[in-house]
Protein backbone atom coordinates (compact mmCIF):
# COMPACT_ATOMS: atom_id res chain seq x y z
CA UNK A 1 15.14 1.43 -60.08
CA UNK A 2 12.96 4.38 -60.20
CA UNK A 3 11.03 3.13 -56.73
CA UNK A 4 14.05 2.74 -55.07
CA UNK A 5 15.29 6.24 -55.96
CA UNK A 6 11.40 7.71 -55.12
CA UNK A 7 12.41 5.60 -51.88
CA UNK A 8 15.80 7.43 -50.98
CA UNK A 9 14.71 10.55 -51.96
CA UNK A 10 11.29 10.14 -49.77
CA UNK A 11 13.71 9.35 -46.78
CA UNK A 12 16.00 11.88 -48.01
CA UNK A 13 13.43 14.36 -47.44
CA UNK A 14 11.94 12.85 -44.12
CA UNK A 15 14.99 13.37 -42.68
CA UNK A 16 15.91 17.03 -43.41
CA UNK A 17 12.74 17.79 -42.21
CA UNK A 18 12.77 16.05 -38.71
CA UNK A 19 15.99 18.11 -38.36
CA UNK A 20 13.57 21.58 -39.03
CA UNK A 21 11.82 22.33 -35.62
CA UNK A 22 8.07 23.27 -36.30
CA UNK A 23 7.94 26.98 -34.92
CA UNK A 24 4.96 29.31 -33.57
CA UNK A 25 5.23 32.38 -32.98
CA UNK A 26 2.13 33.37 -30.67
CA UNK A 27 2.02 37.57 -30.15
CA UNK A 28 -0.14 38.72 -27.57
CA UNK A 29 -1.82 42.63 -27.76
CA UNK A 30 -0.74 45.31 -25.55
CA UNK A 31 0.39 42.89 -23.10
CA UNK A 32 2.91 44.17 -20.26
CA UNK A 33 5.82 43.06 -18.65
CA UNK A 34 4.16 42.20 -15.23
CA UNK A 35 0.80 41.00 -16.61
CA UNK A 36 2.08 37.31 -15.84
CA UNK A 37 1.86 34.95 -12.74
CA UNK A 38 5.84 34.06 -14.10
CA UNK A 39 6.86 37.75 -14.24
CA UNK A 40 5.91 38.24 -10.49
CA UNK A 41 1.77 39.26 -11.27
CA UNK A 42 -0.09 38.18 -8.09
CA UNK A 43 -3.59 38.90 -9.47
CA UNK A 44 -3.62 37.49 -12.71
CA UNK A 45 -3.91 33.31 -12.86
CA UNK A 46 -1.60 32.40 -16.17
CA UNK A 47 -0.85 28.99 -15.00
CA UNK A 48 -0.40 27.79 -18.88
CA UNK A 49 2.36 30.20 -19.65
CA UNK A 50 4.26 29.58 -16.11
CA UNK A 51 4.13 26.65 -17.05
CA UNK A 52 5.75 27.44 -20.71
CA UNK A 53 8.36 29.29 -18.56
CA UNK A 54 9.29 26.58 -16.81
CA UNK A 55 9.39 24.41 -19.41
CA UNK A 56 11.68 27.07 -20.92
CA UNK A 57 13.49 29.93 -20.79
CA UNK A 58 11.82 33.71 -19.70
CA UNK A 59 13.67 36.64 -20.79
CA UNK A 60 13.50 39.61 -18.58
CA UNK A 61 15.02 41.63 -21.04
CA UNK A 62 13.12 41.10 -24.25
CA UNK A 63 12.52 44.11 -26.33
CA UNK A 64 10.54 44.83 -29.23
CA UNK A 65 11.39 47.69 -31.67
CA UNK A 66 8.35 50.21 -31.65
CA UNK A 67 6.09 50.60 -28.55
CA UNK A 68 2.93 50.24 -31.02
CA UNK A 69 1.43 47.57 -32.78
CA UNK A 70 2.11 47.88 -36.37
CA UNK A 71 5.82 48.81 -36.45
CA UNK A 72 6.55 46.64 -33.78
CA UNK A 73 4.92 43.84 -36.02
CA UNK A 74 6.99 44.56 -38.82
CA UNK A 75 10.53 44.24 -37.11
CA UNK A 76 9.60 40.33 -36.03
CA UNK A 77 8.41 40.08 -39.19
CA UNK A 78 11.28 41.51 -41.53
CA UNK A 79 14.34 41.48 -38.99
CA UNK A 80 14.49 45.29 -39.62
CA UNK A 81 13.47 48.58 -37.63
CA UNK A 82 10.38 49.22 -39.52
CA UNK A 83 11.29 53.06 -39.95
CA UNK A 84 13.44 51.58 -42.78
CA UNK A 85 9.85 50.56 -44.58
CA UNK A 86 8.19 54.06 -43.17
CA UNK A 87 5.97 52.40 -40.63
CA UNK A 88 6.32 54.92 -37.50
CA UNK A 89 2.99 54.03 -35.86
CA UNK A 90 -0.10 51.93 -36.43
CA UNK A 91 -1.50 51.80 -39.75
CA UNK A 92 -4.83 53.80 -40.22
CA UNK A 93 -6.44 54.81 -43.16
CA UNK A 94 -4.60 56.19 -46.17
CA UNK A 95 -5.07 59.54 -46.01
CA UNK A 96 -4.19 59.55 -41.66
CA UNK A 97 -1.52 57.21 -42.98
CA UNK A 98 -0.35 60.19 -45.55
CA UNK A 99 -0.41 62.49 -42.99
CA UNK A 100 1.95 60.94 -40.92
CA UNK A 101 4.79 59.93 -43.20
CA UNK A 102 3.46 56.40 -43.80
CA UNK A 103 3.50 53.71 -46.16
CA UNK A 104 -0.36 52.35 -46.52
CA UNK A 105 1.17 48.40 -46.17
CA UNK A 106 4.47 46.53 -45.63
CA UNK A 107 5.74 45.86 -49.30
CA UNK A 108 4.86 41.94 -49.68
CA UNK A 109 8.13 41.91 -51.96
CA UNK A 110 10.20 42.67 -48.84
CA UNK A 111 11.82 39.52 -47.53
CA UNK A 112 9.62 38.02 -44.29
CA UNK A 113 9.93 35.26 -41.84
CA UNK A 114 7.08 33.87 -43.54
CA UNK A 115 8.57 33.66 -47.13
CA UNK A 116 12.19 32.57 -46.10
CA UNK A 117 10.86 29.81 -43.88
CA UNK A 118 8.70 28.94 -47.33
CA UNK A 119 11.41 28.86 -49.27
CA UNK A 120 13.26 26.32 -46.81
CA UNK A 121 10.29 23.62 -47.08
CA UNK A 122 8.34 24.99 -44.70
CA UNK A 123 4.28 24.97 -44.66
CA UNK A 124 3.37 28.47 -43.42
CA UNK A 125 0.07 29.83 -41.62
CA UNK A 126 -1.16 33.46 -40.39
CA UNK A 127 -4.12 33.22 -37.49
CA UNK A 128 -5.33 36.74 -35.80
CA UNK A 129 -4.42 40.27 -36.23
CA UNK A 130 -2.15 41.25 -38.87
CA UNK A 131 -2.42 45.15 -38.48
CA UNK A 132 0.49 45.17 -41.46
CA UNK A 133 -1.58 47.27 -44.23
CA UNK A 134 -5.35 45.75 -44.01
CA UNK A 135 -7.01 48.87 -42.88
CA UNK A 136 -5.36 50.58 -45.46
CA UNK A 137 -7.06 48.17 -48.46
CA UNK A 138 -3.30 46.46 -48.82
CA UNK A 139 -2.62 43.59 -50.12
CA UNK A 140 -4.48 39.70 -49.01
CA UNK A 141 -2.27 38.39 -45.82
CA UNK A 142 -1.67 35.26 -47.85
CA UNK A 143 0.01 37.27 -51.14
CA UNK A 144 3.02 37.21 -48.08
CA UNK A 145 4.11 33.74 -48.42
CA UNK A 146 1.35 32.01 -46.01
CA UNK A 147 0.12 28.85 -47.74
CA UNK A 148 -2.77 29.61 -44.86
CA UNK A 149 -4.48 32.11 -43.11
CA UNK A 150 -7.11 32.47 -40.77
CA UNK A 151 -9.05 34.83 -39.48
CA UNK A 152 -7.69 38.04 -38.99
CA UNK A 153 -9.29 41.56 -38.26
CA UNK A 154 -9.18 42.15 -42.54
CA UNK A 155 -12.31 39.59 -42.37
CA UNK A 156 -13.67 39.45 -39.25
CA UNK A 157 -11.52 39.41 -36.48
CA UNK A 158 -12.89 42.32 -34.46
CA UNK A 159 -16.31 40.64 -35.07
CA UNK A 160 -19.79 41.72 -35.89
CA UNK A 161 -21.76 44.08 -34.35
CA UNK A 162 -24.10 41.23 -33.31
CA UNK A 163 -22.11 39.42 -31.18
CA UNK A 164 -20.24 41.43 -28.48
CA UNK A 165 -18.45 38.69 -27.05
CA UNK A 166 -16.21 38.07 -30.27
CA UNK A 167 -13.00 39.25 -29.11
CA UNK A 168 -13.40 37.48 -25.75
CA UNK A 169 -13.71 34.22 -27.80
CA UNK A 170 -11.39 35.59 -30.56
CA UNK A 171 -8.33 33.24 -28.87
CA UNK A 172 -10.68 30.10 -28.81
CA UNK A 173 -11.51 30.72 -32.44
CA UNK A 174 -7.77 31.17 -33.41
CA UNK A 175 -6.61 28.34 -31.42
CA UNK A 176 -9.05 25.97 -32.99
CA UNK A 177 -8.28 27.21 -36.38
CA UNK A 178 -4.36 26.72 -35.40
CA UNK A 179 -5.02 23.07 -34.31
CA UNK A 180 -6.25 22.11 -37.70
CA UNK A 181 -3.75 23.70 -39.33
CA UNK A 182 -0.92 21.99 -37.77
CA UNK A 183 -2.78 18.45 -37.33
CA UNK A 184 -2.97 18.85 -41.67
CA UNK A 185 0.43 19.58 -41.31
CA UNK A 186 2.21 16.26 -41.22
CA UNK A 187 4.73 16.09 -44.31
CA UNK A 188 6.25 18.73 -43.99
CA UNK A 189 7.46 21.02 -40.87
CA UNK A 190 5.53 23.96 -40.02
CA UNK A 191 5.73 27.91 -39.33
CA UNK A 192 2.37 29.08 -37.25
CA UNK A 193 1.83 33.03 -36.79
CA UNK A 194 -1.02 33.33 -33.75
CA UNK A 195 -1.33 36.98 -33.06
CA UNK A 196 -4.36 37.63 -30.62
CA UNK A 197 -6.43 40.46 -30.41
CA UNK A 198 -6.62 40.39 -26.46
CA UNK A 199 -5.65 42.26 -23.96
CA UNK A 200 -6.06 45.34 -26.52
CA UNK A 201 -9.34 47.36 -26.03
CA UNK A 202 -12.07 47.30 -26.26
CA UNK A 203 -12.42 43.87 -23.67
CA UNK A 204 -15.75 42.56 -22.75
CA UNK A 205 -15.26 38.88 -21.27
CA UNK A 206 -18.22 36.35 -21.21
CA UNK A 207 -20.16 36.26 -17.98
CA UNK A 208 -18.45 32.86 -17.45
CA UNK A 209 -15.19 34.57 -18.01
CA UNK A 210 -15.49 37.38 -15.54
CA UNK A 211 -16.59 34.71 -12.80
CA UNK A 212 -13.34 33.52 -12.10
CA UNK A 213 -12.53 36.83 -10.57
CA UNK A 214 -16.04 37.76 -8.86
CA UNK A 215 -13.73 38.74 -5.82
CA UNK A 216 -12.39 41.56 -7.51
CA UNK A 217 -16.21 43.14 -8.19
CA UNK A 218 -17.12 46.69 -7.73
CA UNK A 219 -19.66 48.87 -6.59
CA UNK A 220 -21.68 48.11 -3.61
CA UNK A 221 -23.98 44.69 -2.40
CA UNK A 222 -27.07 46.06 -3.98
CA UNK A 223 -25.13 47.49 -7.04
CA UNK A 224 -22.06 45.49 -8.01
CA UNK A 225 -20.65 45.95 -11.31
CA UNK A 226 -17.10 44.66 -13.02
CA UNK A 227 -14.14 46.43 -11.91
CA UNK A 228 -11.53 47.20 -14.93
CA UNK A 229 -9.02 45.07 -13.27
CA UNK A 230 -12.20 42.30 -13.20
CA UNK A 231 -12.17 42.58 -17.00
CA UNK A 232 -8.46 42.38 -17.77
CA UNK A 233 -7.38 39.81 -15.42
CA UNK A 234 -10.04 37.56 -16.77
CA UNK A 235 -9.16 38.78 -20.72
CA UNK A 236 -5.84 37.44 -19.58
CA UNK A 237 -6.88 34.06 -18.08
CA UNK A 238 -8.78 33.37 -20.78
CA UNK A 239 -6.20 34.11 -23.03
CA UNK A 240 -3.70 31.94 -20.86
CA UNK A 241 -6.49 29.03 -21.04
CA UNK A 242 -6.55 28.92 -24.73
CA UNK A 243 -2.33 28.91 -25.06
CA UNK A 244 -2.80 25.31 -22.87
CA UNK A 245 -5.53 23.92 -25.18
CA UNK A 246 -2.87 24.44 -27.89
CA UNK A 247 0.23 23.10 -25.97
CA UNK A 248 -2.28 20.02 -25.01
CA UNK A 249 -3.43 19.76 -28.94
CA UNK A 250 0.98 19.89 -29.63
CA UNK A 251 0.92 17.22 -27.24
CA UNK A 252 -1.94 14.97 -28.47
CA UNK A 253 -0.58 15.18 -32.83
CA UNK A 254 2.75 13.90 -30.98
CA UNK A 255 4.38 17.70 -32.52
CA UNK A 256 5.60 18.78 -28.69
CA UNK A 257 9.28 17.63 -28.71
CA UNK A 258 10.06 19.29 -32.43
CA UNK A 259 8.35 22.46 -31.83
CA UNK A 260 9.72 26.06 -30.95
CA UNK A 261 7.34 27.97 -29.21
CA UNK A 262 8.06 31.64 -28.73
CA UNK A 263 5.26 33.81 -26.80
CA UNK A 264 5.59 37.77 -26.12
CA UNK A 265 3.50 41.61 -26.89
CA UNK A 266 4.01 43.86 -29.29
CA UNK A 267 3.91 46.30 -26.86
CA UNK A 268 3.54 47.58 -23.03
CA UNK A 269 0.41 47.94 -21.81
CA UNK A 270 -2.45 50.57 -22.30
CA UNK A 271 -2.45 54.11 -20.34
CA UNK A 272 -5.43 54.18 -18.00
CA UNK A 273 -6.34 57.65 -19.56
CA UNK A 274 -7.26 56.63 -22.98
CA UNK A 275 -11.23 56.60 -23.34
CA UNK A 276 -12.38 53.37 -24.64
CA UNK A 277 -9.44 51.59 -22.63
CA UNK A 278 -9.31 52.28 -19.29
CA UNK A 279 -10.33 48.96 -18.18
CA UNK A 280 -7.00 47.46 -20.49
CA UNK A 281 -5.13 50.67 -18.80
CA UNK A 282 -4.35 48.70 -15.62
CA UNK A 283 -2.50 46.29 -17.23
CA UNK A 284 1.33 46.12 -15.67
CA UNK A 285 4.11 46.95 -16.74
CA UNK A 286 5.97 45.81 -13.96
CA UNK A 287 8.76 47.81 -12.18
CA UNK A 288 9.14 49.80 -15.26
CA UNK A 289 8.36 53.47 -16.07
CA UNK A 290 6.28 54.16 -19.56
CA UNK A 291 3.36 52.37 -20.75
CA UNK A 292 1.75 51.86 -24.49
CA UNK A 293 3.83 54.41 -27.23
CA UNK A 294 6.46 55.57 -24.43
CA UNK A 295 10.20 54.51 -25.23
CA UNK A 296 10.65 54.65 -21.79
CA UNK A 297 11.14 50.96 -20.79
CA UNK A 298 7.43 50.16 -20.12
CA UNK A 299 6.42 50.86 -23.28
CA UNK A 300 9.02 48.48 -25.06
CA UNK A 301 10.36 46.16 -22.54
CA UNK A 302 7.39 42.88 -22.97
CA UNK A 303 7.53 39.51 -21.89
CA UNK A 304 9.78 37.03 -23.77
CA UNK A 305 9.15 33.08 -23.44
CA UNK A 306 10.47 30.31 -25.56
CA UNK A 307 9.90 26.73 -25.07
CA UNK A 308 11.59 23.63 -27.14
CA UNK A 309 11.47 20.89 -25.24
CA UNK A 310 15.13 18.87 -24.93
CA UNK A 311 16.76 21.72 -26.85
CA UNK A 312 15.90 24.93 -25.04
CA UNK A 313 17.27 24.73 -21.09
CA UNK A 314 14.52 24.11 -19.30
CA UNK A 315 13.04 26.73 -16.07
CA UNK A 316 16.12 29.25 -17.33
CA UNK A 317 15.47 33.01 -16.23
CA UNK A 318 17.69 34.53 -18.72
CA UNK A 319 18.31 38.08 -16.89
CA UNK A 320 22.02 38.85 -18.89
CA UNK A 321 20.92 38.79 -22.72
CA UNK A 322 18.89 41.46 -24.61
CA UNK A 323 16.54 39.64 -27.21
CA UNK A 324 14.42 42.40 -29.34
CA UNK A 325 11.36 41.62 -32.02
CA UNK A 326 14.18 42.27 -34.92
CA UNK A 327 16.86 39.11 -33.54
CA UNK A 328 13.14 36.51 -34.74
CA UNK A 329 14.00 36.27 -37.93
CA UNK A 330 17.83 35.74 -38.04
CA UNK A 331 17.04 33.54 -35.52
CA UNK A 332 14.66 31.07 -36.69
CA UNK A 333 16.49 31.35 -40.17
CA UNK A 334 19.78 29.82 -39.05
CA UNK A 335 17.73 27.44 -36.76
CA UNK A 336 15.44 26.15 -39.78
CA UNK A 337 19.20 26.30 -42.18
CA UNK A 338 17.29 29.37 -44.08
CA UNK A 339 19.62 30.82 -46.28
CA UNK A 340 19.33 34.61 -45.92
CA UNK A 341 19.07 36.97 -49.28
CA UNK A 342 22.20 38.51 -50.22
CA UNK A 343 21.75 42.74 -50.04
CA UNK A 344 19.27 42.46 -47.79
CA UNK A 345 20.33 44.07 -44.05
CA UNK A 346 19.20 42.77 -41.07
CA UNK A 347 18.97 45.15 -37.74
CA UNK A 348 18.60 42.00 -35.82
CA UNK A 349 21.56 39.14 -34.50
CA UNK A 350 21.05 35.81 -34.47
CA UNK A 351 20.78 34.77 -30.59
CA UNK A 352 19.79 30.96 -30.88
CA UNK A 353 23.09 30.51 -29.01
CA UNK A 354 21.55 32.46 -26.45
CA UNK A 355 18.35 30.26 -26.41
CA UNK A 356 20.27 26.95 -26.40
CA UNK A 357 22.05 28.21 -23.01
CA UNK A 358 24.73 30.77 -23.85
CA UNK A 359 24.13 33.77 -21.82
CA UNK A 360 26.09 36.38 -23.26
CA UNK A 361 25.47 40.56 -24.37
CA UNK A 362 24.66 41.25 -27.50
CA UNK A 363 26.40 42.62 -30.76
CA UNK A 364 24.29 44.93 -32.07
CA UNK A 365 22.82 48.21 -30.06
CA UNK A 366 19.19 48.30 -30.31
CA UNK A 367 17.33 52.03 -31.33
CA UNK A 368 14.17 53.29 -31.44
CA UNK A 369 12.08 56.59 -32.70
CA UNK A 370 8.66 58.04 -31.84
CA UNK A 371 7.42 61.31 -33.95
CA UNK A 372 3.87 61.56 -32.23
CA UNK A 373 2.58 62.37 -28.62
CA UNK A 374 2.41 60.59 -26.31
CA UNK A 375 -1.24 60.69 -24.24
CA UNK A 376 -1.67 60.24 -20.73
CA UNK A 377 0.44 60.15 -17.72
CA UNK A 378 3.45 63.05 -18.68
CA UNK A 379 5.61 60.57 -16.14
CA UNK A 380 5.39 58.32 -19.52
CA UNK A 381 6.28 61.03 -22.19
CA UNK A 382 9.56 60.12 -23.50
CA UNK A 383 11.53 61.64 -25.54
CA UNK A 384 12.21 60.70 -29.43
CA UNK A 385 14.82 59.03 -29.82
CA UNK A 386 16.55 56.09 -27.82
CA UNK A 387 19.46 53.96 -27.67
CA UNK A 388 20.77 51.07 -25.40
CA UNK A 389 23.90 49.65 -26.04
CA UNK A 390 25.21 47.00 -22.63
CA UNK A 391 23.58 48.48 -19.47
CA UNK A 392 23.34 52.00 -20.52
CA UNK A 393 19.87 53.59 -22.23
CA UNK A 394 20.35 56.74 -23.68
CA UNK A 395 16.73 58.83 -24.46
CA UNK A 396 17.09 62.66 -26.51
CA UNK A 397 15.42 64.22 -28.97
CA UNK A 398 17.32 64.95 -32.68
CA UNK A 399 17.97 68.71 -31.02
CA UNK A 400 19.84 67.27 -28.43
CA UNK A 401 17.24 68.18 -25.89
CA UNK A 402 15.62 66.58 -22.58
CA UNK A 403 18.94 64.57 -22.86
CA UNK A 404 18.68 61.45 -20.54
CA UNK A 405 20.87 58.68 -19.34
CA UNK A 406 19.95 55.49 -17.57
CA UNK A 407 22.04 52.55 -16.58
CA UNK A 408 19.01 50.03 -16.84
CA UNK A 409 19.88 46.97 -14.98
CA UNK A 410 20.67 49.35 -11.97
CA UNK A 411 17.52 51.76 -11.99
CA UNK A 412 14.60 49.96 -13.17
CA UNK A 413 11.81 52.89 -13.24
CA UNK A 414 14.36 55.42 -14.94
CA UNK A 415 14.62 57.85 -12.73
CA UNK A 416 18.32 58.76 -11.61
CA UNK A 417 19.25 60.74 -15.10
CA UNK A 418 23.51 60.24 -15.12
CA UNK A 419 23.61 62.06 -18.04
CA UNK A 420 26.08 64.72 -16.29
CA UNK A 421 28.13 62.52 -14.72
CA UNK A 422 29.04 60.15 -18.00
CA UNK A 423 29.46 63.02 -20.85
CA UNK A 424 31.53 60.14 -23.11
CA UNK A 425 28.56 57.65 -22.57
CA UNK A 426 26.40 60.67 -23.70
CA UNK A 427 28.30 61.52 -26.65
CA UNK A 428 28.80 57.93 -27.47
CA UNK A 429 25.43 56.81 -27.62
CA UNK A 430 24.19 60.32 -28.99
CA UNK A 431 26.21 60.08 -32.30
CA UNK A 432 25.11 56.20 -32.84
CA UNK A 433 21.41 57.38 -32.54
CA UNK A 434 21.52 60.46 -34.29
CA UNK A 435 23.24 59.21 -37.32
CA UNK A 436 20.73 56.64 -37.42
CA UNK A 437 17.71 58.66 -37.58
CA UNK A 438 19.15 60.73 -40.17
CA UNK A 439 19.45 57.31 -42.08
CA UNK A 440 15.33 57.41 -41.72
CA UNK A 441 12.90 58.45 -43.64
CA UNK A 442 12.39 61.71 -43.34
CA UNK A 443 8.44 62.81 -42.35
CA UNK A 444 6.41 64.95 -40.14
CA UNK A 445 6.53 65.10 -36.59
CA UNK A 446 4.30 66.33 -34.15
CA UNK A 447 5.24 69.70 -32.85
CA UNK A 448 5.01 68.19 -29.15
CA UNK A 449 6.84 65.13 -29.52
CA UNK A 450 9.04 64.47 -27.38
CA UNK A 451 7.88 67.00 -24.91
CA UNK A 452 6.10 66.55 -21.43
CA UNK A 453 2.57 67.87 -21.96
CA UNK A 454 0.33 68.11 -19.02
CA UNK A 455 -3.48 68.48 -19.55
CA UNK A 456 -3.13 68.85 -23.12
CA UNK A 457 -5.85 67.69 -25.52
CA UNK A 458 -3.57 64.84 -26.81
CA UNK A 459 -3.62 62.51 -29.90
CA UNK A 460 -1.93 59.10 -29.38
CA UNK A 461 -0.08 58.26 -32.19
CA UNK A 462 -1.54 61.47 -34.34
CA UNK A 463 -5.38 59.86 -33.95
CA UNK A 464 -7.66 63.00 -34.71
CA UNK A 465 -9.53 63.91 -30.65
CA UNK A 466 -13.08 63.72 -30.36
CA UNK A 467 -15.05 65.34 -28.26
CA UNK A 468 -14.63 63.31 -24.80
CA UNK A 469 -11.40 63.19 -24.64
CA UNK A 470 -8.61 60.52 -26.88
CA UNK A 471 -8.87 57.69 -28.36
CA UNK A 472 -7.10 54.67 -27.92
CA UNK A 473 -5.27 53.15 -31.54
CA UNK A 474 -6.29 49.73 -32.85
């Protein structure tokens, strides 16, 4: 009797699982909108992510819910705005952290996509950048609820001093380490965080790299040298390369038809001005104004793929819904039949409706805060506070100044402020924002935030200036 009832339950369990879609989640790094051959780029060759879009659905309206890394990591990763867990930019060292208002880590109590997808019988793996508390001395990735992780910048990832081409091969390394992962995988269905380290700064691509794009060379005959856009186009290839070696590898372990793929940034891409970045600086962020730590929609508005083959509607340009970095884990949760911890608010919706075809607005307004300057172009410095809620985008700061109103599926490159001609919009959206950043934790703020500054000294994201200018946060 006792085979037979090892038997049932064996098939029992065989079962539920084949229902659970294995799920990646691969986050590129300061990645923008138009950076892709599938988002209109005409320079760039990503003919492995096209591909992923057409073999899926693209979002042209996919937000994420900080317009830096760190914060924006935490809202895929907890389904909340991470001001609730006082992440307002990237996570430095504790006493720059301290300084700012910050926590030194994301609590690894707090309930993440990695733990809840755990608890439903998942196997779970971290690969790349984690940038939630390791260069503050927080706590091991794994003590998260990964049963793996690879290698990530805590140990390695931004590579000895010996080898300069690390972070051009950083995606190789990850995808390799990914492949194993899911080809030990087999009993039981998997969740797969690959966060890459490219196109952030500092890029240097391999000789061999930078050869696919010899046409775009600078300098003269006698003296050529790499352009920036040389270096970040082929950073992006390469990057785009490695994505198809894992979609082959999906392929070849027989995992392609039960796996949700979702690809996108945690951010817009780099200002040109920033020293140390200027060759990630021409990244694109396609029709939009506001780059890297703007809330203008450059800085926020990233590319949004997801693939599942049979399940997700295939070569869909989904132009109607707003998807944002918080809906993840509500999403994958009711998708995997997670059940969600009681007390524990979400800032995000489910939309898996919206993935399986439904094209629809969503529930929930979206918001966002930014206490710091903003460096570079002043065409890019946004105010602190913003809002969108249907078509309309509503940017202020908490004094109710620099008060600005865009209807964003009408006037791309914000530019045509209605604020004066919609004074209920205004006071609408106004209220809704302001009462929520009095919700926030309360911190310092820089005393030009939110304020256009032109040829000021600036400190992205409250970074202390050396001599030579600013520097660019990991």
């Amino acid at each position: 009797m006792r085979p037979i009832l090892a038997l049932l339950l064996a098939f029992t369990l065989s079962a539920a699982a084949a229902e659970k879609p294995n799920i990646i989640f691969i986050l590129a790094d300061d990645l923008g909108w138009g950076d892709l051959g599938c988002y209109g780029n005409r320079v760039i060759q990503t003919p492995n992510l096209d591909r992923m879009a057409r073999e899926g659905m693209l979002f042209t309206q996919f937000y994420v819910n900080a317009s830096v890394c760190s914060p924006s990591r935490c809202a895929f990763f907890t389904g909340q705005y991470p001001a609730r867990h006082q992440i307002h930019g990237h996570y430095a060292d504790p006493k720059m952290n301290e300084a700012r208002g910050m926590s030194n880590w994301l609590k690894p109590e707090v309930p993440n996509a990695a733990r809840l997808m755990k608890s439903a019988g998942y196997t779970t793996a971290h690969i790349g950048k984690w940038h939630l508390g390791s260069n503050s001395g927080g706590p091991p990735v794994g003590d998260y609820g990964f049963d793996f992780v690879g290698t990530s910048e805590k140990d390695g990832a931004n590579g000895p001093a010996a080898d300069p081409y690390f972070r051009a091969n950083s995606t190789a390394l990850f995808v390799d380490e990914a492949l194993k992962f899911i080809e030990a995988s087999q009993e039981t269905p998997f969740y797969l965080q690959l966060w890459t380290l490219v196109p952030h700064a500092t890029l240097n691509p391999t000789p061999e790299q930078l050869a696919r794009y010899a046409r775009l060379r600078a300098g003269s005959k006698d003296f050529p040298h790499a352009s920036a856009m040389q270096i970040f186009a082929a950073s992006v290839t390469n990057l785009d390369i490695q994505i198809g070696r894992l979609l082959e590898g999906l392929k070849k372990l027989g995992k392609e038809q039960d796996t949700l793929i979702l690809f996108s940034s945690d951010n817009g891409p780099e200002d040109i001005h920033i020293v140390n970045a200027g060759h990630s600086g021409v990244g694109s962020a396609g029709p939009f104004r506001g780059r890297k730590r703007s809330l203008y929609e450059g800085g926020i508005r990233v590319p949004g793929i997801v693939r599942w083959p049979g399940k997700v509607p295939a070569g869909r340009i989904e132009d109607k819904a707003v998807m944002a970095g918080v809906d993840w884990l509500p999403t994958i949760c009711k998708i995997a039949g997670v059940n969600l911890p009681e007390g524990n608010a979400l800032d995000g919706e489910d939309v898996g409706d919206v993935l399986f075809g439904q094209s629809r607005q969503r529930t929930k307004p979206l918001m966002w805060e930014w206490r710091f300057n903003i460096a570079g172009e002043p065409f890019h410095h946004s105010p602190e506070l913003a809002i969108r809620d249907g078509n309309w985008k509503l940017l202020m700061n908490p004094d109710r100044s620099r008060v600005e109103l865009y209807d964003v599926t009408q006037d791309l490159t914000q530019l045509n402020n209605v604020a004066g001609q919609h004074p209920e919009v205004v006071e609408k959206l106004a209220a809704q924002v302001t009462s929520w950043a009095k919700s926030l934790p309360q911190g310092p703020r820089d005393s030009s935030a939110g304020k256009i500054h032109v040829g000021m000294p600036g400190k992205p994201d409250g970074r202390p200036v050396k001599s030579g200018g600013k520097k660019a946060e990991e």
